[in-house]
PDB file of N, CA and C in Angstrom:
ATOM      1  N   UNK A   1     148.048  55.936  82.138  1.00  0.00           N
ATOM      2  CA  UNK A   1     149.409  55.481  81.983  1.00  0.00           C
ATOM      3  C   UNK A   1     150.213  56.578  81.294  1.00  0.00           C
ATOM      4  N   UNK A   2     151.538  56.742  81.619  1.00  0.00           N
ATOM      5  CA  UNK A   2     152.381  57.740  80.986  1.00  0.00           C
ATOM      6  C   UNK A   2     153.736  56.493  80.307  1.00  0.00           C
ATOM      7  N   UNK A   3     153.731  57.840  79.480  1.00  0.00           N
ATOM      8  CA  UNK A   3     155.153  56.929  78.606  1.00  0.00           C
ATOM      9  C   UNK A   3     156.664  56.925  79.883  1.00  0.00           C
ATOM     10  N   UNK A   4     157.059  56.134  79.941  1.00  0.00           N
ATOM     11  CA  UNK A   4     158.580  56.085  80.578  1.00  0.00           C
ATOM     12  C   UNK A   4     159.705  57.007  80.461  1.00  0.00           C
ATOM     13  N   UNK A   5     159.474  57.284  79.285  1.00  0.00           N
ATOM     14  CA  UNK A   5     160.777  58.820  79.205  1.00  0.00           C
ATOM     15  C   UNK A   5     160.476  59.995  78.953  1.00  0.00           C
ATOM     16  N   UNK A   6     159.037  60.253  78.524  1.00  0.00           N
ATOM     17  CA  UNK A   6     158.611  61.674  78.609  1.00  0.00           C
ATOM     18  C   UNK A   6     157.926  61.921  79.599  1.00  0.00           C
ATOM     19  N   UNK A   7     157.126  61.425  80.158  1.00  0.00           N
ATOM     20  CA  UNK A   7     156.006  61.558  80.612  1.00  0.00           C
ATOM     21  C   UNK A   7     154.487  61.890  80.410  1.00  0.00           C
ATOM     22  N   UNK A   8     154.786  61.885  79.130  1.00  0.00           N
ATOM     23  CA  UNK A   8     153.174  61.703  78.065  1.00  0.00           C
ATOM     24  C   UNK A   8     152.170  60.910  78.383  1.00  0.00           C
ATOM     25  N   UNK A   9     151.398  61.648  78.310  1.00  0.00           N
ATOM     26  CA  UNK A   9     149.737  60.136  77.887  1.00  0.00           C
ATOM     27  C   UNK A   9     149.085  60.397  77.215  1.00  0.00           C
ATOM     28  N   UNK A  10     150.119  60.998  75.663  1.00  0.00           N
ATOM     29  CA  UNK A  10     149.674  60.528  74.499  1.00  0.00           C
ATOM     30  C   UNK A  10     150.014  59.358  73.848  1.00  0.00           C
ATOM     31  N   UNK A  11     148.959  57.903  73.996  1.00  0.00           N
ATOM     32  CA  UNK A  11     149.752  56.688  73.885  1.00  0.00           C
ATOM     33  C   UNK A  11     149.253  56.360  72.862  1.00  0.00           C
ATOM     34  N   UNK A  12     150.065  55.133  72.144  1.00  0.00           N
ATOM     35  CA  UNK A  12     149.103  54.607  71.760  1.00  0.00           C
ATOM     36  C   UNK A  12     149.329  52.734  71.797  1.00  0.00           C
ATOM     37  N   UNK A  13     148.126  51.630  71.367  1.00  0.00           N
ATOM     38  CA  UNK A  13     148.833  50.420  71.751  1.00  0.00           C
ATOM     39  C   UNK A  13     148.593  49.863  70.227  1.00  0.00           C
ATOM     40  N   UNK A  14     150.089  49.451  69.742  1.00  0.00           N
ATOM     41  CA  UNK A  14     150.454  48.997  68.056  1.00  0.00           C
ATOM     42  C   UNK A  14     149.900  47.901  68.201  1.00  0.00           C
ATOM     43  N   UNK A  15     149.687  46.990  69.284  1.00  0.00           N
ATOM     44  CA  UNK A  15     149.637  45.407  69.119  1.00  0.00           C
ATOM     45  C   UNK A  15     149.018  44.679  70.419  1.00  0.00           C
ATOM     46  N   UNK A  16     148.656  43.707  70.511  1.00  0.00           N
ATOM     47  CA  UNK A  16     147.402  43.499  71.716  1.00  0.00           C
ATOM     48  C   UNK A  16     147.662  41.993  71.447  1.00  0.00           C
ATOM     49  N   UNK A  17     148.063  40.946  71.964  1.00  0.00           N
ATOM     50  CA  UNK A  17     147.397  39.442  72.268  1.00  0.00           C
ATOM     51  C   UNK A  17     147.661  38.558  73.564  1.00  0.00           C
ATOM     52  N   UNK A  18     146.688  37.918  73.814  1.00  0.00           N
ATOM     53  CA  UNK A  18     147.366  37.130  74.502  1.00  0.00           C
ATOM     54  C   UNK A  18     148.390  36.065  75.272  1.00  0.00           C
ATOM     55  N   UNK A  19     149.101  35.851  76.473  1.00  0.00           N
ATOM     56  CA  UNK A  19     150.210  35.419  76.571  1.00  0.00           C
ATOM     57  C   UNK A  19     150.062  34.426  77.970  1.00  0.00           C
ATOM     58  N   UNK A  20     149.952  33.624  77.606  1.00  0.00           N
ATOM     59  CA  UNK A  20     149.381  32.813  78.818  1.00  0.00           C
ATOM     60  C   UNK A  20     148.301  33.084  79.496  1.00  0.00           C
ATOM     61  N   UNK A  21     148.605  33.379  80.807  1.00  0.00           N
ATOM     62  CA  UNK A  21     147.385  33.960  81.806  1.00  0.00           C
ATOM     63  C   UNK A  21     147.220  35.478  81.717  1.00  0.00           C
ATOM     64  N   UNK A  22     147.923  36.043  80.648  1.00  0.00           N
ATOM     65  CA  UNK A  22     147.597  37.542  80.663  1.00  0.00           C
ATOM     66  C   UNK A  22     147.389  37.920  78.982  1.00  0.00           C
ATOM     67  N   UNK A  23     147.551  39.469  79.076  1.00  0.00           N
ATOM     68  CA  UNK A  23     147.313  40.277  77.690  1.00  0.00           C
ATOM     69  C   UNK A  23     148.678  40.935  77.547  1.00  0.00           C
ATOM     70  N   UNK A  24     149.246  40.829  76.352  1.00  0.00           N
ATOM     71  CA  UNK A  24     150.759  41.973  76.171  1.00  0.00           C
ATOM     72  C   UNK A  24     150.283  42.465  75.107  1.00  0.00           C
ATOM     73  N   UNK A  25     150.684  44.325  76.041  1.00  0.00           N
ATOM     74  CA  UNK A  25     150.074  44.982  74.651  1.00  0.00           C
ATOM     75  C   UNK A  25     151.661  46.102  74.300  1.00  0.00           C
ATOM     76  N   UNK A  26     151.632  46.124  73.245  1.00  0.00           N
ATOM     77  CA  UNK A  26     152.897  46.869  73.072  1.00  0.00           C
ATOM     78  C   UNK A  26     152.515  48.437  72.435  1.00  0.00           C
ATOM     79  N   UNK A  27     153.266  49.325  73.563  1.00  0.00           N
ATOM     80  CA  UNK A  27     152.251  50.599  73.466  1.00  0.00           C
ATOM     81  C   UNK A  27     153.397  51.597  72.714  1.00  0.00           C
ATOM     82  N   UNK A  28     153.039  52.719  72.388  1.00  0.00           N
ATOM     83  CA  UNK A  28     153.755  54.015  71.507  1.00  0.00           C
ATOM     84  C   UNK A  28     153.708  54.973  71.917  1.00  0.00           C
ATOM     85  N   UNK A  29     155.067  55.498  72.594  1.00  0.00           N
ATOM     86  CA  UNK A  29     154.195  56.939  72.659  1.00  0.00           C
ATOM     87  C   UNK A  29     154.345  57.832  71.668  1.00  0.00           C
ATOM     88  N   UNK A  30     153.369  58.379  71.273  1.00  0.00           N
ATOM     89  CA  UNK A  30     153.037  59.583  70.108  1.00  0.00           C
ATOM     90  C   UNK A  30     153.974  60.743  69.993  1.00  0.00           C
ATOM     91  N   UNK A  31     154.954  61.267  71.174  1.00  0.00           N
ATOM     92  CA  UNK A  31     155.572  62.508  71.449  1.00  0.00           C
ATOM     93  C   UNK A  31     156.557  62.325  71.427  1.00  0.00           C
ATOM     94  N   UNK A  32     157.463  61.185  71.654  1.00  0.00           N
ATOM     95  CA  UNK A  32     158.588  61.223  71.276  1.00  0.00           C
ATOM     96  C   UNK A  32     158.973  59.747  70.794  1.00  0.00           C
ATOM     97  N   UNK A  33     158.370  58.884  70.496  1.00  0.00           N
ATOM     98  CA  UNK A  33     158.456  57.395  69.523  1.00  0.00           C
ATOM     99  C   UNK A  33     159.007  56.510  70.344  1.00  0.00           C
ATOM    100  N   UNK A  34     159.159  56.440  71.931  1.00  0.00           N
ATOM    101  CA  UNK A  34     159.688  55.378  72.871  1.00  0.00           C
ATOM    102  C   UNK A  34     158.502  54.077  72.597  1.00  0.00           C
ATOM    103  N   UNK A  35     158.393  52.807  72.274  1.00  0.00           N
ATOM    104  CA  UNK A  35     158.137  51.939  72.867  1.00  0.00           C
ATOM    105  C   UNK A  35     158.397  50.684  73.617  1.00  0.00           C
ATOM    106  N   UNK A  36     157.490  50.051  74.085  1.00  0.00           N
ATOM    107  CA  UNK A  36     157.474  49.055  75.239  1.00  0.00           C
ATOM    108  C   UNK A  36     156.713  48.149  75.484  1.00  0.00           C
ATOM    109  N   UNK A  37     156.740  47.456  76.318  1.00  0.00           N
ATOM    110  CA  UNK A  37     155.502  46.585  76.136  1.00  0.00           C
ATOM    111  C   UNK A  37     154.690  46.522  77.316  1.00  0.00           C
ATOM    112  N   UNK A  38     153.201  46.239  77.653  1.00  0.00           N
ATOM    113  CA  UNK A  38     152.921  45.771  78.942  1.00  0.00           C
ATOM    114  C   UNK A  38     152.189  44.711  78.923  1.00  0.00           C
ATOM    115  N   UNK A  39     152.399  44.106  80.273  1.00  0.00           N
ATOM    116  CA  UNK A  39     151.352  42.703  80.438  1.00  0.00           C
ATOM    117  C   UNK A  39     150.332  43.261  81.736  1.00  0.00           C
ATOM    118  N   UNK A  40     149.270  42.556  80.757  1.00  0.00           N
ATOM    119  CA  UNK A  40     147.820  42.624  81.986  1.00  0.00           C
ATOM    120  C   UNK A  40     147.221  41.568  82.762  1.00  0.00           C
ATOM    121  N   UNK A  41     147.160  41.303  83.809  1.00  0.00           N
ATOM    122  CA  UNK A  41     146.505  40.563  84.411  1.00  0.00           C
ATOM    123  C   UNK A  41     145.394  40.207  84.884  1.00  0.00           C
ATOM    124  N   UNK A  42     144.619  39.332  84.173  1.00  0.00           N
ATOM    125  CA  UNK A  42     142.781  39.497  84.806  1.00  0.00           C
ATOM    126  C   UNK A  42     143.310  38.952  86.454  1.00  0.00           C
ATOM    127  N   UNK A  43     141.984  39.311  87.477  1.00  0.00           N
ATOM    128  CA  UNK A  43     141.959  38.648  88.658  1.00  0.00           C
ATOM    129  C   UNK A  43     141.055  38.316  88.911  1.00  0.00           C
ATOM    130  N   UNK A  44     140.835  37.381  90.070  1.00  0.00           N
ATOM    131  CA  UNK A  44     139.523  37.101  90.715  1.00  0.00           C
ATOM    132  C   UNK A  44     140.059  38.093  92.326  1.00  0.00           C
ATOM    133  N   UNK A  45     138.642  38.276  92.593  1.00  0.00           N
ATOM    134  CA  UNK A  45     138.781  38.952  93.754  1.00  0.00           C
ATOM    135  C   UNK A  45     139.888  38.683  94.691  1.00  0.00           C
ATOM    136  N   UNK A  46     139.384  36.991  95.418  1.00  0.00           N
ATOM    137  CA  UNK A  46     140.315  36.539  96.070  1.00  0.00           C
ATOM    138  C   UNK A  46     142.090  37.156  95.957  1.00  0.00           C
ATOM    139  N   UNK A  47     142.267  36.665  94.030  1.00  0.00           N
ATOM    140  CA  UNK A  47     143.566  37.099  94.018  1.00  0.00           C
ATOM    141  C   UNK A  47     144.195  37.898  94.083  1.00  0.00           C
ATOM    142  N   UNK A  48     142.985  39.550  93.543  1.00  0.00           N
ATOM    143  CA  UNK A  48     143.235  40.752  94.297  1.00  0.00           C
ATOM    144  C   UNK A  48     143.733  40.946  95.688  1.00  0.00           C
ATOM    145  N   UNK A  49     143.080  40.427  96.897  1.00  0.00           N
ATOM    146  CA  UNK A  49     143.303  40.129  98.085  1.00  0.00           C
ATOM    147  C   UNK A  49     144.570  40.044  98.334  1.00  0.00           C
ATOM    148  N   UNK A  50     145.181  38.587  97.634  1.00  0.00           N
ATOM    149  CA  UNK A  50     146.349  38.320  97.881  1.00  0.00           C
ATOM    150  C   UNK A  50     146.891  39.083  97.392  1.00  0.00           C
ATOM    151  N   UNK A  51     146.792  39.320  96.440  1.00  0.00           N
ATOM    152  CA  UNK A  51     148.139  40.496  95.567  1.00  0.00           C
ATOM    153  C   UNK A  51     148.068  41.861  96.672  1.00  0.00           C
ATOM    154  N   UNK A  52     146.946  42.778  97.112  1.00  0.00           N
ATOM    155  CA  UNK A  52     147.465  43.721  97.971  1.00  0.00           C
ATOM    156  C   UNK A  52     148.416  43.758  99.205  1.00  0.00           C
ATOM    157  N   UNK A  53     147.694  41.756  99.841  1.00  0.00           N
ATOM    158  CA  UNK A  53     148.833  41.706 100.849  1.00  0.00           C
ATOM    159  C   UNK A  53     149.928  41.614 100.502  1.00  0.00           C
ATOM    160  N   UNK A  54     150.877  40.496  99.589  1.00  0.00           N
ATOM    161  CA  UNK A  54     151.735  40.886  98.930  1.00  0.00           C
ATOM    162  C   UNK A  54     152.684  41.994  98.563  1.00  0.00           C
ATOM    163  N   UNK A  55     151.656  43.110  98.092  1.00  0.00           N
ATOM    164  CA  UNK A  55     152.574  44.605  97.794  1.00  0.00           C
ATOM    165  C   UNK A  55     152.985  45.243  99.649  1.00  0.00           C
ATOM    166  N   UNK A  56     151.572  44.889 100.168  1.00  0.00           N
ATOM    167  CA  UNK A  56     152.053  45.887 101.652  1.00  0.00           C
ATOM    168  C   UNK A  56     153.585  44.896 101.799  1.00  0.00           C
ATOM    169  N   UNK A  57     153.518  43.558 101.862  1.00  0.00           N
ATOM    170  CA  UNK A  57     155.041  43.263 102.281  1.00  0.00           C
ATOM    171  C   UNK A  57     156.566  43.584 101.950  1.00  0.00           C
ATOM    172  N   UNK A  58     157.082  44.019 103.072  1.00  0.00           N
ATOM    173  CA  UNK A  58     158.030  44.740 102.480  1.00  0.00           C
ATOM    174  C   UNK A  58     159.144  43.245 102.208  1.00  0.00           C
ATOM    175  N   UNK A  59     159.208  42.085 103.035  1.00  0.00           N
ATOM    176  CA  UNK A  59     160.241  40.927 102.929  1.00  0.00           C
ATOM    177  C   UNK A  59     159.287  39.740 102.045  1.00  0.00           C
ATOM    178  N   UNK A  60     159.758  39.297 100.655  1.00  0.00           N
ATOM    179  CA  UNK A  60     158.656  38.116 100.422  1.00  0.00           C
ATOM    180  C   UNK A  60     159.725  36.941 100.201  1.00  0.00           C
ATOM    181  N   UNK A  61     160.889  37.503 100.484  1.00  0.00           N
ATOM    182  CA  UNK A  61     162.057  36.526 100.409  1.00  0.00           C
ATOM    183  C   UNK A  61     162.097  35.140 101.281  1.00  0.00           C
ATOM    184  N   UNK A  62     161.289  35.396 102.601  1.00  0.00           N
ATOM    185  CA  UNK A  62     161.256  34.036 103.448  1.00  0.00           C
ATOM    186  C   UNK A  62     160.225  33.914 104.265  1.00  0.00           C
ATOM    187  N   UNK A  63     159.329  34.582 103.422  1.00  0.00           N
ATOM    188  CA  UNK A  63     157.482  34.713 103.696  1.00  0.00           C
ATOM    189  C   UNK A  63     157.082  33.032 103.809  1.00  0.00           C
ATOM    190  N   UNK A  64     156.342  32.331 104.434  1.00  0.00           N
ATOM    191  CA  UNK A  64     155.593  31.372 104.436  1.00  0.00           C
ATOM    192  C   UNK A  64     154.674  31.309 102.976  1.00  0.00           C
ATOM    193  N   UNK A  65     154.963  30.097 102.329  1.00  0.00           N
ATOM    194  CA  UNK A  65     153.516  29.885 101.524  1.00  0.00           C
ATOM    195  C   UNK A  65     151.872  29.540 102.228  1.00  0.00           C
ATOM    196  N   UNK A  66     151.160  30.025 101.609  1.00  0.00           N
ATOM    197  CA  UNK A  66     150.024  29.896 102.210  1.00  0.00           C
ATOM    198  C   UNK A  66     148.951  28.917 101.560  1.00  0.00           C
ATOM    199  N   UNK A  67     148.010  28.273 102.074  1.00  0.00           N
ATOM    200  CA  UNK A  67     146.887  27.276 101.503  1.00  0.00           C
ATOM    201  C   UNK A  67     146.548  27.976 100.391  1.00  0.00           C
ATOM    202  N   UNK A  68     146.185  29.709 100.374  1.00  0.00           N
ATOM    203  CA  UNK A  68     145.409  29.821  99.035  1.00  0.00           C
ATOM    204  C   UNK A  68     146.612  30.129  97.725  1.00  0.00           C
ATOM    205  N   UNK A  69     147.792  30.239  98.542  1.00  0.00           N
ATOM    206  CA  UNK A  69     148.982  30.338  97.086  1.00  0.00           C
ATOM    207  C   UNK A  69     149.204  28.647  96.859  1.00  0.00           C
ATOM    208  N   UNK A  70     148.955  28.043  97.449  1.00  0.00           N
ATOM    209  CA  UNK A  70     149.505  26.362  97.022  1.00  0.00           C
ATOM    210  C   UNK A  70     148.027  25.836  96.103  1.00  0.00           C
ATOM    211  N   UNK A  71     146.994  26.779  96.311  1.00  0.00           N
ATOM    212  CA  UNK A  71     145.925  26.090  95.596  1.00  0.00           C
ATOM    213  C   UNK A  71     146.041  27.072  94.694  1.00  0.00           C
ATOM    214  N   UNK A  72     145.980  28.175  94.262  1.00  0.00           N
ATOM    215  CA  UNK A  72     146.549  28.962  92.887  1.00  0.00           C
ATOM    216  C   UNK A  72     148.155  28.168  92.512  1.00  0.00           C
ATOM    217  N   UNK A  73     148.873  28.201  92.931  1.00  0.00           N
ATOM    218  CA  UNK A  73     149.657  27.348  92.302  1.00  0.00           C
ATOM    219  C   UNK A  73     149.618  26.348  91.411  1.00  0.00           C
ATOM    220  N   UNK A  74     148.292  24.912  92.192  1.00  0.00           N
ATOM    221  CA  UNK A  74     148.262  24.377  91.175  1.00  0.00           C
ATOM    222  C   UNK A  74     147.108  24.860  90.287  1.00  0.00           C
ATOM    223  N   UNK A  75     146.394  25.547  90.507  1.00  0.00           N
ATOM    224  CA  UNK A  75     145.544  26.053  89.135  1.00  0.00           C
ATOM    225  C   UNK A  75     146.350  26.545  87.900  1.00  0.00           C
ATOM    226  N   UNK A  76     147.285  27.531  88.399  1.00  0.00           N
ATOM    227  CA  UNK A  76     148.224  28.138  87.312  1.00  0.00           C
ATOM    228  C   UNK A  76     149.047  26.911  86.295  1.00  0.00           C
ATOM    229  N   UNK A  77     149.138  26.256  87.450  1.00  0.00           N
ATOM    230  CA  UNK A  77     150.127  24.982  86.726  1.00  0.00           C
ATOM    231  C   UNK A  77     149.128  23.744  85.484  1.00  0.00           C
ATOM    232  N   UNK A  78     148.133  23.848  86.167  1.00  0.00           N
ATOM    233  CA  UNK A  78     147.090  23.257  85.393  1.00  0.00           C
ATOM    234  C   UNK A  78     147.081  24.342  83.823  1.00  0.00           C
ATOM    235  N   UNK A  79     147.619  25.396  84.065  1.00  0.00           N
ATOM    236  CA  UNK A  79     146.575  25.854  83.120  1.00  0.00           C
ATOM    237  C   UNK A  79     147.850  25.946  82.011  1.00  0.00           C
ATOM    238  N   UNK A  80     148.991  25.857  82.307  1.00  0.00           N
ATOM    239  CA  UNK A  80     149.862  25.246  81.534  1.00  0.00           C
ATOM    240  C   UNK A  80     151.026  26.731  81.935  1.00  0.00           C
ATOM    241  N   UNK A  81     150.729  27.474  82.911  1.00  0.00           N
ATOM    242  CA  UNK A  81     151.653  28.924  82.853  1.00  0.00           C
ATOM    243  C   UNK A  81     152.941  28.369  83.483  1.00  0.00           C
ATOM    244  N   UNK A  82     153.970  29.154  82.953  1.00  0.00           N
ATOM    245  CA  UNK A  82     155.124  29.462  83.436  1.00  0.00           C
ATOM    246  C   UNK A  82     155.447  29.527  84.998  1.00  0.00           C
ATOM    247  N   UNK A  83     156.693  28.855  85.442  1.00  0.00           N
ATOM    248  CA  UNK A  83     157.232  29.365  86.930  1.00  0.00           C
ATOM    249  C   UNK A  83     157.392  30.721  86.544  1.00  0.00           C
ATOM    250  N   UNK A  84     157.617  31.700  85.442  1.00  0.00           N
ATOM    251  CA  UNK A  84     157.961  33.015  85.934  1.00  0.00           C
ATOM    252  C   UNK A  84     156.782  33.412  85.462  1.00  0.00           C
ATOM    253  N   UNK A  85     155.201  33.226  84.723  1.00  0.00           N
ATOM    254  CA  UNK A  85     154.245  33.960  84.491  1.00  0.00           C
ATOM    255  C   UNK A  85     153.432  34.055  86.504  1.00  0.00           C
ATOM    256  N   UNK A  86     153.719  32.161  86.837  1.00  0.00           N
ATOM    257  CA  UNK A  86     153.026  32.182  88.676  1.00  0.00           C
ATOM    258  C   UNK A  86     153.530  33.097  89.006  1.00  0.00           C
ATOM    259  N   UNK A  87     155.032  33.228  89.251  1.00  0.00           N
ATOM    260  CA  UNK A  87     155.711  34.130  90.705  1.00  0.00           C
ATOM    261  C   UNK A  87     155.638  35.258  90.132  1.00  0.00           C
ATOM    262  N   UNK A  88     154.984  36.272  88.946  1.00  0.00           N
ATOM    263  CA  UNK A  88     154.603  37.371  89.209  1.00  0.00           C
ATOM    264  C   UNK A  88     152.974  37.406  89.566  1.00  0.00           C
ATOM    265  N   UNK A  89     152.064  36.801  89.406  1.00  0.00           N
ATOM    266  CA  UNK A  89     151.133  36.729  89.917  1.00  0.00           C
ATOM    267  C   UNK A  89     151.157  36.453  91.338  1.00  0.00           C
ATOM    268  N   UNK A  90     151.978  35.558  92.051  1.00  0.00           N
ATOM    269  CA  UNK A  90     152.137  35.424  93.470  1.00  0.00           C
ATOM    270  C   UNK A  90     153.151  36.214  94.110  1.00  0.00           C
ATOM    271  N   UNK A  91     153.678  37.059  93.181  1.00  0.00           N
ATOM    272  CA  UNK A  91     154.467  38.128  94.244  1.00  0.00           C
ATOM    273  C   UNK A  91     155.709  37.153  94.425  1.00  0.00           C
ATOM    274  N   UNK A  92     156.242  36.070  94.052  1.00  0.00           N
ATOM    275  CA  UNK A  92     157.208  35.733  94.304  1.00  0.00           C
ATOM    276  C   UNK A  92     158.593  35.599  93.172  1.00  0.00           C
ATOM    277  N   UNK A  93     159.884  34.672  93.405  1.00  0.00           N
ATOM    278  CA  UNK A  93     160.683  34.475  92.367  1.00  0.00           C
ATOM    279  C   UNK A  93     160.181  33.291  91.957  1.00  0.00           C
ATOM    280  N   UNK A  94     160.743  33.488  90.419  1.00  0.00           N
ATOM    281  CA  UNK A  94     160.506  31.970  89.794  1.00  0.00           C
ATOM    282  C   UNK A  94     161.359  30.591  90.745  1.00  0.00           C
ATOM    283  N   UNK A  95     162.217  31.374  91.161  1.00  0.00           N
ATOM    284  CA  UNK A  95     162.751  30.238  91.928  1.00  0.00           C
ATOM    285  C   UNK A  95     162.207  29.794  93.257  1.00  0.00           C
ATOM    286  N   UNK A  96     161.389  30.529  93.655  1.00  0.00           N
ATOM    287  CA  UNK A  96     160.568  29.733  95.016  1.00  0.00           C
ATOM    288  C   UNK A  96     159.533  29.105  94.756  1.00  0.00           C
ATOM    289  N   UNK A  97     159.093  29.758  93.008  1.00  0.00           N
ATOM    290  CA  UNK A  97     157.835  28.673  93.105  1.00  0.00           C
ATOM    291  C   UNK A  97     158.572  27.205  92.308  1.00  0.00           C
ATOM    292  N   UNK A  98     159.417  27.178  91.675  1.00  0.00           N
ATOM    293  CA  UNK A  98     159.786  26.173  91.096  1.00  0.00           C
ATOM    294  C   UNK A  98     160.419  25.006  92.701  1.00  0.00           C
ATOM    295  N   UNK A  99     160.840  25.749  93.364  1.00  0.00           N
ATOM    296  CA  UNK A  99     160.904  24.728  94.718  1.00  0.00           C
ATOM    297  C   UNK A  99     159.414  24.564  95.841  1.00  0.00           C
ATOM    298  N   UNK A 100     158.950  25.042  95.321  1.00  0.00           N
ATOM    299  CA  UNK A 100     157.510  25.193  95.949  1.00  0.00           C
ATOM    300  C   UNK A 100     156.733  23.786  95.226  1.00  0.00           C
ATOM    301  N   UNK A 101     156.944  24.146  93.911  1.00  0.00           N
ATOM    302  CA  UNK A 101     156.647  22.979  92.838  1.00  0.00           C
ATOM    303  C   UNK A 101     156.842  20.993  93.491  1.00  0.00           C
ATOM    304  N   UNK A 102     158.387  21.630  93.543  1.00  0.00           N
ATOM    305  CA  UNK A 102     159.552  20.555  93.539  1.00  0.00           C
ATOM    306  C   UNK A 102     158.781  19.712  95.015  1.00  0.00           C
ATOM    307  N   UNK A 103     158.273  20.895  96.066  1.00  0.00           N
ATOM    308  CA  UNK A 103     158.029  20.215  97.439  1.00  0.00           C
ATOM    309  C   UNK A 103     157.095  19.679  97.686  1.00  0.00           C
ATOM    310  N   UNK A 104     156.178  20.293  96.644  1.00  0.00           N
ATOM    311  CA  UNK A 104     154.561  19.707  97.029  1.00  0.00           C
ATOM    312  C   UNK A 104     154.416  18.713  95.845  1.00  0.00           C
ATOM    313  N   UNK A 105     155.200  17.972  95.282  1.00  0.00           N
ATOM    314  CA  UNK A 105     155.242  16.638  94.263  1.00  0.00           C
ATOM    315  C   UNK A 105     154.498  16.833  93.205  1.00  0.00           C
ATOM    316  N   UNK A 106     154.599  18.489  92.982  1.00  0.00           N
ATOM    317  CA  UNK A 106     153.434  18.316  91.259  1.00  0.00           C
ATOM    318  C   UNK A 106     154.239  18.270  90.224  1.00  0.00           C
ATOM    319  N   UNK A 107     155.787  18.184  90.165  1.00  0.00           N
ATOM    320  CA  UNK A 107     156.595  17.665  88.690  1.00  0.00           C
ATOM    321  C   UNK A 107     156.141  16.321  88.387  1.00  0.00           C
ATOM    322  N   UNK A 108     156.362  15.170  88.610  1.00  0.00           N
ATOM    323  CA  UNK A 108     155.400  14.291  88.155  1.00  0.00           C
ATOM    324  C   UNK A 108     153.774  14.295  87.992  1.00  0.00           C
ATOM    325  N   UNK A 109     153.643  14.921  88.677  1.00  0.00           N
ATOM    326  CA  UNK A 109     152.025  14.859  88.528  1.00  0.00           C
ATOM    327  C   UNK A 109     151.069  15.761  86.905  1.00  0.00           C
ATOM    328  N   UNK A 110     151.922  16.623  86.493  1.00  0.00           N
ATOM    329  CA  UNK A 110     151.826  17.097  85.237  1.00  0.00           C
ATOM    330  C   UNK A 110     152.464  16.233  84.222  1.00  0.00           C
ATOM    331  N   UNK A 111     153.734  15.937  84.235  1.00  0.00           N
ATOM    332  CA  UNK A 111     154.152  15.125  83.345  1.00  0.00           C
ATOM    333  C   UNK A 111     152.712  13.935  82.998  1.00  0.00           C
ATOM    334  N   UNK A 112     152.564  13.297  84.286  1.00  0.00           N
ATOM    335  CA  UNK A 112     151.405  12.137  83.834  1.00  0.00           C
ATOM    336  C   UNK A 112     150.404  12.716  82.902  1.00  0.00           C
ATOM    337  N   UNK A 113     150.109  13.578  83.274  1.00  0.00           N
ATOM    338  CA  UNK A 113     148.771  13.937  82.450  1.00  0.00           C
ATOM    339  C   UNK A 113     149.400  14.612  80.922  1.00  0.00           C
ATOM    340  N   UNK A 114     150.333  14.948  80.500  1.00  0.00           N
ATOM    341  CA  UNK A 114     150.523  15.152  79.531  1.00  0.00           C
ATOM    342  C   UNK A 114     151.117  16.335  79.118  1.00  0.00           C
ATOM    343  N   UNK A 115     151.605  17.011  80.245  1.00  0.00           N
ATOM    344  CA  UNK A 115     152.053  18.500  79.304  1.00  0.00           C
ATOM    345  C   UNK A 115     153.573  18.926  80.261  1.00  0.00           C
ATOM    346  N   UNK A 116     154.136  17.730  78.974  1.00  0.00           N
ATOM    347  CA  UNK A 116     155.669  17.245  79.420  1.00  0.00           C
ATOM    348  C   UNK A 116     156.680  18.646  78.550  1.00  0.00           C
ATOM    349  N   UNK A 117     156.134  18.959  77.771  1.00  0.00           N
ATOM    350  CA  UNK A 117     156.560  19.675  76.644  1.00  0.00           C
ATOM    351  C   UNK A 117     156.608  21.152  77.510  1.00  0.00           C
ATOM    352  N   UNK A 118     155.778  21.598  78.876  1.00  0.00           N
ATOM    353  CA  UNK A 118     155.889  22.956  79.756  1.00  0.00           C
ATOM    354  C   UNK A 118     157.260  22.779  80.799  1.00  0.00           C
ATOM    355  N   UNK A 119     157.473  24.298  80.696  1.00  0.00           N
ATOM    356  CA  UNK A 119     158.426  24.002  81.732  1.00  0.00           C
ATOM    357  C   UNK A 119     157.966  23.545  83.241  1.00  0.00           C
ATOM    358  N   UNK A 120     158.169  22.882  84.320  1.00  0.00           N
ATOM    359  CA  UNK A 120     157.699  22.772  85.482  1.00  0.00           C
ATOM    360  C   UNK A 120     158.862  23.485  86.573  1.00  0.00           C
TER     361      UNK A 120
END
């Protein structure tokens, strides 16, 4: 990794925790004192998969959802993440998955179980 305004990779990372489904680590660079932050994403293979097809697409604006994004969907949602932590994991906007949400009837279906207090 290089720093953003020098182009250094003399880094360093001040701070490290977790943030939902990922890691934010907030890094330094040593050469000229710019910092920033980054988020990491674990994957499972599968989601690797999807995520490369994803990048090759150049339109994801009126892409079809697919069986294995509607079943990561609700895993993510289970796991209590954000419409904007999903749609960077699915390559999409928060706003398609929040109507993605809206279509496949899982706003009530979280509320029941208890985690009224997340955004849906």
């Amino acid at each position: 990794m290089k720093c953003p305004e020098c182009d250094s990779k003399k880094l360093k990372i001040t701070d490290s925790r977790p943030v939902e489904a990922a890691t934010r680590r907030k890094r330094l660079c040593e050469e000229c004192g710019h910092r920033w932050h980054t988020f990491e994403f674990t994957m499972t293979q599968e989601e690797y998969k999807l995520f490369v097809l994803r990048s090759k697409r150049q339109k994801m604006k009126f892409a079809n959802w697919t069986e294995e994004e509607d079943e990561l969907l609700v895993m993510y949602l289970g796991e209590g993440c954000s419409h904007s932590t999903i749609a960077k994991f699915l390559g999409r906007t928060k706003y398609s998955v929040r109507g993605r949400v809206k279509k496949l009837g899982l706003e009530a279906r979280w509320v029941v179980t208890g985690i009224e207090n997340r955004q849906i």
